[in-house]
Protein backbone atom coordinates (compact mmCIF):
# COMPACT_ATOMS: atom_id res chain seq x y z
CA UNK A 1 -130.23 -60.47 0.33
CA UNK A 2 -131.43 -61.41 3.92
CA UNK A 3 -135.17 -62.34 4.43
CA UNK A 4 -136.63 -60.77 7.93
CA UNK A 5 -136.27 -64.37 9.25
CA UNK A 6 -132.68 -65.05 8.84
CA UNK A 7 -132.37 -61.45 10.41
CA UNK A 8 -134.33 -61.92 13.15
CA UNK A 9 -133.01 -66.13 13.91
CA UNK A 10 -129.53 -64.34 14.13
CA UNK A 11 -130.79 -61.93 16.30
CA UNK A 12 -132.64 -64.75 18.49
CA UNK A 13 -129.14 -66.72 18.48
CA UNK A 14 -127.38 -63.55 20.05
CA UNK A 15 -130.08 -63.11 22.65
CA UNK A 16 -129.27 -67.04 23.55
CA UNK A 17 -125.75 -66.56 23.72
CA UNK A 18 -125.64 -63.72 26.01
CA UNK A 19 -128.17 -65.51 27.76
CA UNK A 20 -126.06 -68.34 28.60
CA UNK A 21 -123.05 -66.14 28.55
CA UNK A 22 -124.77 -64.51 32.11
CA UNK A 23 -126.32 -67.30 33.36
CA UNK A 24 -123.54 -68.36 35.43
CA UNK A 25 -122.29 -65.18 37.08
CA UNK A 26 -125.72 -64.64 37.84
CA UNK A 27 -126.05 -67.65 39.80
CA UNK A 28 -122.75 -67.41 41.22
CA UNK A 29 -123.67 -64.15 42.46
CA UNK A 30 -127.02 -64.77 43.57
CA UNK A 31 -125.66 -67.78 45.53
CA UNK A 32 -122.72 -65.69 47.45
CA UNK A 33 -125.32 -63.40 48.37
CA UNK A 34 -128.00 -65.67 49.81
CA UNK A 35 -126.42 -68.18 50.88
CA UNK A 36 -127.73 -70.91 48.02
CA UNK A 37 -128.49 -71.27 44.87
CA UNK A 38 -132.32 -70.10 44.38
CA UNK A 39 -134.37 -70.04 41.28
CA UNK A 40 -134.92 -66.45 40.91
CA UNK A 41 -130.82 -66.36 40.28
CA UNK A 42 -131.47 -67.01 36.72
CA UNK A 43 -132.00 -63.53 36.21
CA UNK A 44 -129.18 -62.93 34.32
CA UNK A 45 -130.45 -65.58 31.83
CA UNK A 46 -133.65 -64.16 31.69
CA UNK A 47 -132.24 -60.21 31.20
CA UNK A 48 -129.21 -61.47 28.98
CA UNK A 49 -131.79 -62.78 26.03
CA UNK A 50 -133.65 -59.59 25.03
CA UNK A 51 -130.39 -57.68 25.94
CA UNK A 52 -128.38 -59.46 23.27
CA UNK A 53 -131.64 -59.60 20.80
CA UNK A 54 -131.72 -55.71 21.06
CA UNK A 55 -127.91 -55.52 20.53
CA UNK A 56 -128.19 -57.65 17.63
CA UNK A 57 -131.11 -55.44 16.13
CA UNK A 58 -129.46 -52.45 16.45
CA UNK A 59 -125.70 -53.41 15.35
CA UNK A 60 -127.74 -54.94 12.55
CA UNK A 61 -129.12 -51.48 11.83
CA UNK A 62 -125.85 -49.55 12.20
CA UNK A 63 -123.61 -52.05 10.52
CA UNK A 64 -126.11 -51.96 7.27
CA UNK A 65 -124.85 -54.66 5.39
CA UNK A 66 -121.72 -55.63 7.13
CA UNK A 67 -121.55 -58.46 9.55
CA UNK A 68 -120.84 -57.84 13.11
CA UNK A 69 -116.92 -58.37 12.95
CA UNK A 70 -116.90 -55.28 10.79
CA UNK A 71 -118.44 -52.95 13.36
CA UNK A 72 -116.22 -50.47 15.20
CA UNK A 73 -116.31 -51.25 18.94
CA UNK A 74 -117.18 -47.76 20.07
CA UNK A 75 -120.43 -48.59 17.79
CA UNK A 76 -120.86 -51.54 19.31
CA UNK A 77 -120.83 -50.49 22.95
CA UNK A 78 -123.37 -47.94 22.32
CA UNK A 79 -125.92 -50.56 20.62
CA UNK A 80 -125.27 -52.59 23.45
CA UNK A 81 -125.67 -49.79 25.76
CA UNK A 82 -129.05 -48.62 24.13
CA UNK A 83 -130.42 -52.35 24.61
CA UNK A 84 -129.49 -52.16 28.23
CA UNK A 85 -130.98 -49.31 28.90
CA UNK A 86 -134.43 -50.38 26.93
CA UNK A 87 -134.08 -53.70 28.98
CA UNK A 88 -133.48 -51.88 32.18
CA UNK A 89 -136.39 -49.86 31.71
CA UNK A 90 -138.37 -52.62 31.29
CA UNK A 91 -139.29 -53.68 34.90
CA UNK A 92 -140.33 -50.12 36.39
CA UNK A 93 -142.26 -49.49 32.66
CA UNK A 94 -143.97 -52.70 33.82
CA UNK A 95 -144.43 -52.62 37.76
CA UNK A 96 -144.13 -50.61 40.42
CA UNK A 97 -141.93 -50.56 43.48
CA UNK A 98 -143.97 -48.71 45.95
CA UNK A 99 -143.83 -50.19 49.65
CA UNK A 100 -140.30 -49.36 49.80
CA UNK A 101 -138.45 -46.85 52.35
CA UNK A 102 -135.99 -45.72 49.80
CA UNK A 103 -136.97 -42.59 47.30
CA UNK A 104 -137.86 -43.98 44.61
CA UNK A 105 -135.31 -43.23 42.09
CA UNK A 106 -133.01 -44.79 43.76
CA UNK A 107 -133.38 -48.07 42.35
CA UNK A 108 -134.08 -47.45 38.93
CA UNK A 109 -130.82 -45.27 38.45
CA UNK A 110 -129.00 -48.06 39.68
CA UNK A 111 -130.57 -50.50 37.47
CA UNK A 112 -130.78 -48.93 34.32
CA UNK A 113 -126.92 -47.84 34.94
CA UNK A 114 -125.71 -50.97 35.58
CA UNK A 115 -127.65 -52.89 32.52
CA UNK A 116 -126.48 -50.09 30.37
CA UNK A 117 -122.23 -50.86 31.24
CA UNK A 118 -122.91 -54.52 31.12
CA UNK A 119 -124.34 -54.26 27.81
CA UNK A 120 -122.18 -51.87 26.24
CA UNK A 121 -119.40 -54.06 27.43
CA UNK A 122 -120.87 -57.57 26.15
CA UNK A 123 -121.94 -55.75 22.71
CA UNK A 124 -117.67 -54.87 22.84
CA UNK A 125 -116.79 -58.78 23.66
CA UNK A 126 -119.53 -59.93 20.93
CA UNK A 127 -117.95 -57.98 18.00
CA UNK A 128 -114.27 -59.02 19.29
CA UNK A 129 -115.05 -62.49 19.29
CA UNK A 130 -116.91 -62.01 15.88
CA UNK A 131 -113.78 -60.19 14.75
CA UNK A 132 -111.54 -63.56 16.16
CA UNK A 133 -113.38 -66.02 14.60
CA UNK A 134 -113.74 -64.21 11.07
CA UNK A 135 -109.87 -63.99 11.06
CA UNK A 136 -109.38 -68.08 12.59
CA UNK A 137 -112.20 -68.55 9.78
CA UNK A 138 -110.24 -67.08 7.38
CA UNK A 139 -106.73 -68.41 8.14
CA UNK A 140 -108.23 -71.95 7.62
CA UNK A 141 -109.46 -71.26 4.52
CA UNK A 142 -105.68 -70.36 3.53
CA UNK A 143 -104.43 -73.47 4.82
């Protein structure tokens, strides 16, 4: 049986490796569109941790007590799209965006949308790559 911390240090190691799984688009991204590479381009980094700690908490929670390889992927592209749309909440729960020209909907639809596809997609890539590793794992073993 688990203990709480092995649950939640896994969890913490899939919020690091989406983090540095979006760290680099991010910057290539932010540095296309301004020009140069500034330090608020880390944003993916810094939205790609909690995102995959979410994911992780809820596949964990779904799964019950099978590992991540044994999750279908339509399961886990809807944990990963419930974590991005908790995460892309996050910044109008927290601030406000009022100064602005635009209604202000307009921004938070586009957000929450696009953190909600990204992370259904990465929680898709995290449990193939779980699922390619169990079977190279396993095919060593044999050998």
């Amino acid at each position: 049986m688990e203990t709480l911390a092995t649950r939640f240090g896994r969890a913490a190691l899939m919020g690091l490796a989406w983090a540095a799984a979006w760290l680099l688009p991010s910057m290539i991204g932010g540095s296309i569109r301004a020009g140069e590479l500034e330090p608020q381009h880390i944003g993916g980094a810094l939205a790609g941790f909690p995102s995959g700690f979410l994911f992780a908490f809820f596949a964990g929670i779904t799964s019950g007590r099978h590992r991540l390889g044994d999750l279908s992927l339509a399961r886990a592209a809807a944990c990963g799209a419930v974590s991005g749309a908790l995460v892309g909440m996050l910044p109008f729960v927290i601030g406000d965006q009022h100064g602005t020209d635009r209604p202000l909907w307009v921004l938070p639809v586009v957000v929450i949308i696009a953190m909600t596809a990204l992370c259904g997609v990465s929680g898709m890539i995290a449990t193939a790559m779980a699922r390619w590793f169990s079977r190279q794992n396993e095919s060593a073993a044999a050998h």
